[in-house]
Each structure stands twice: as structure tokens, then as C-alpha cells.
C-alpha atoms as a PDB file:
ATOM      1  CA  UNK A   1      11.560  13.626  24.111  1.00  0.00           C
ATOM      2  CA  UNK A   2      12.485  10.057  22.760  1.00  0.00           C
ATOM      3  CA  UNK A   3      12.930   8.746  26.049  1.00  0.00           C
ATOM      4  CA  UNK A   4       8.940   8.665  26.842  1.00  0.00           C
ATOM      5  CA  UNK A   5       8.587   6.347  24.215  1.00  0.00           C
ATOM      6  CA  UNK A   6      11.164   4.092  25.423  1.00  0.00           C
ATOM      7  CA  UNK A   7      10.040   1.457  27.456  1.00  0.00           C
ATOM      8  CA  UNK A   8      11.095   1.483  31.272  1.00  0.00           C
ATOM      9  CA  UNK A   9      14.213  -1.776  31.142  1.00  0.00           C
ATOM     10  CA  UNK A  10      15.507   0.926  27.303  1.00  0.00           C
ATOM     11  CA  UNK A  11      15.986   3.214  29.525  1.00  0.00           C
ATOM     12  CA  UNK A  12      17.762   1.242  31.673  1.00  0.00           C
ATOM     13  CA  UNK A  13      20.126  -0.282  29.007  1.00  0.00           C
ATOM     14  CA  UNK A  14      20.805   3.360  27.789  1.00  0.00           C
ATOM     15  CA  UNK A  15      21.872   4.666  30.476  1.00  0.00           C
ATOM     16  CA  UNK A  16      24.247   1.665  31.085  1.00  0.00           C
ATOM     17  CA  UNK A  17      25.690   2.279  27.859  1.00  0.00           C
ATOM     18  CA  UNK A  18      26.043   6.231  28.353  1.00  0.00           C
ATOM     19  CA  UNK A  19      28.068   5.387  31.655  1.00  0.00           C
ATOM     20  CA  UNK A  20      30.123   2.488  30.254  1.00  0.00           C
ATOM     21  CA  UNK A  21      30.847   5.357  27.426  1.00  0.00           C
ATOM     22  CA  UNK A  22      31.615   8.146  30.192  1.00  0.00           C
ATOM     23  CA  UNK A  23      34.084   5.497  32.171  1.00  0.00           C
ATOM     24  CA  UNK A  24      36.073   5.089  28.985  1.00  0.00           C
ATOM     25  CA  UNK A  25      36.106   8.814  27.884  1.00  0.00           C
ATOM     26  CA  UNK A  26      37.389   9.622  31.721  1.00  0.00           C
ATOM     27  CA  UNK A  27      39.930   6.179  31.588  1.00  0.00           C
ATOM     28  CA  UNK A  28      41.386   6.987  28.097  1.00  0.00           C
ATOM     29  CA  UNK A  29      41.186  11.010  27.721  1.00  0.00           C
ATOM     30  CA  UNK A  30      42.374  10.868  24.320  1.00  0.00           C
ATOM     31  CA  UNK A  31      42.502  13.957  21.804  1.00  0.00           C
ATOM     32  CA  UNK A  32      40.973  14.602  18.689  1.00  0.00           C
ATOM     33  CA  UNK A  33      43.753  14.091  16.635  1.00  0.00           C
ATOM     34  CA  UNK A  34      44.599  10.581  17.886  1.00  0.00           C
ATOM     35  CA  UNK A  35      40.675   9.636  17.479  1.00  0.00           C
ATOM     36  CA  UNK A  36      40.943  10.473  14.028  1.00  0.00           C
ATOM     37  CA  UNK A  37      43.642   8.377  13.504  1.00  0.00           C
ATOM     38  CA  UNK A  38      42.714   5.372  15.763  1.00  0.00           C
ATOM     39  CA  UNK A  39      41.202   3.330  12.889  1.00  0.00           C
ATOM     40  CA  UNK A  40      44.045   3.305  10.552  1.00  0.00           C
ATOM     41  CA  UNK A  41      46.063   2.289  13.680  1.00  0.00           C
ATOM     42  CA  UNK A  42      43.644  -0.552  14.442  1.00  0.00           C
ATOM     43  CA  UNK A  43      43.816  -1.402  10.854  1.00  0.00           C
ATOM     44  CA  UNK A  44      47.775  -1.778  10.739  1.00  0.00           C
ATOM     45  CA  UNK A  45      47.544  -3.686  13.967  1.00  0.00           C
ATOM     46  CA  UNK A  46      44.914  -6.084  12.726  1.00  0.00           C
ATOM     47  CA  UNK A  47      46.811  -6.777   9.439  1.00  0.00           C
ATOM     48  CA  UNK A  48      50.109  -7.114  11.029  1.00  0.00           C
ATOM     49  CA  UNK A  49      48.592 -10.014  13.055  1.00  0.00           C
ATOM     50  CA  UNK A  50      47.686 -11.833  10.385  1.00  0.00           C
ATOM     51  CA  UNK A  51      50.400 -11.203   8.612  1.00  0.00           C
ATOM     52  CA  UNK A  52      52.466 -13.132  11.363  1.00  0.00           C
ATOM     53  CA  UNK A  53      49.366 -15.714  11.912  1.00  0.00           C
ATOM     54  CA  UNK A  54      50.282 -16.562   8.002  1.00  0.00           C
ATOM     55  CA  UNK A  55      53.911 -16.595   8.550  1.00  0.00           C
ATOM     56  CA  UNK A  56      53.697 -19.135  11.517  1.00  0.00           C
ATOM     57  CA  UNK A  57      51.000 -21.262   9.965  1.00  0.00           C
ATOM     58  CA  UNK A  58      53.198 -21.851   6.861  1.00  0.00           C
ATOM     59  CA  UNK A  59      56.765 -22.128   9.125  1.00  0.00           C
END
């Protein structure tokens, strides 16, 4: 197993992670459909910000 290979504060950190990753899968119980299209909505959020950062800089 790659875990005995892992040093003892790895382990630690990994299973952190894994249960800040659980607490968000049980907070935001999200389908598959929506995850697929979560970057392109992260994308048209992103560029929509700077699209208005642009506009008010050059008001």
C-alpha cells in the first residue's frame, strides 16, 4: 500500500485533505451533470469580472 511509504505527519496531511474533500461533497451534493459543466461556468464568471473591472477602470 502507498501509505507505508508515507511518512507519519503525509499521512496526516492526507487525511486532512480527504475530510476537507468529504465536508464539501456532503455541503454541496452536486450532480454529475452540473460538475461537468462547473468550469465553463467559472470561466464565464471569471471573464465577466474582468470585463466590468475594464469597464470601470476606463469610466
Amino acid at each position: 500500500m502507498i501509505l507505508k511509504k508515507i511518512s507519519y505527519s503525509g499521512r496526516i496531511l492526507i487525511f486532512r485533505m480527504q475530510t476537507i474533500v468529504n465536508s464539501f461533497n456532503k455541503l454541496l451534493p452536486v450532480g454529475k451533470k452540473v460538475k461537468k459543466y462547473l468550469p465553463f461556468f467559472i470561466g464565464f464568471k471569471l471573464l465577466t469580472f474582468t470585463g466590468f473591472l475594464t469597464y470601470i477602470m476606463n469610466r
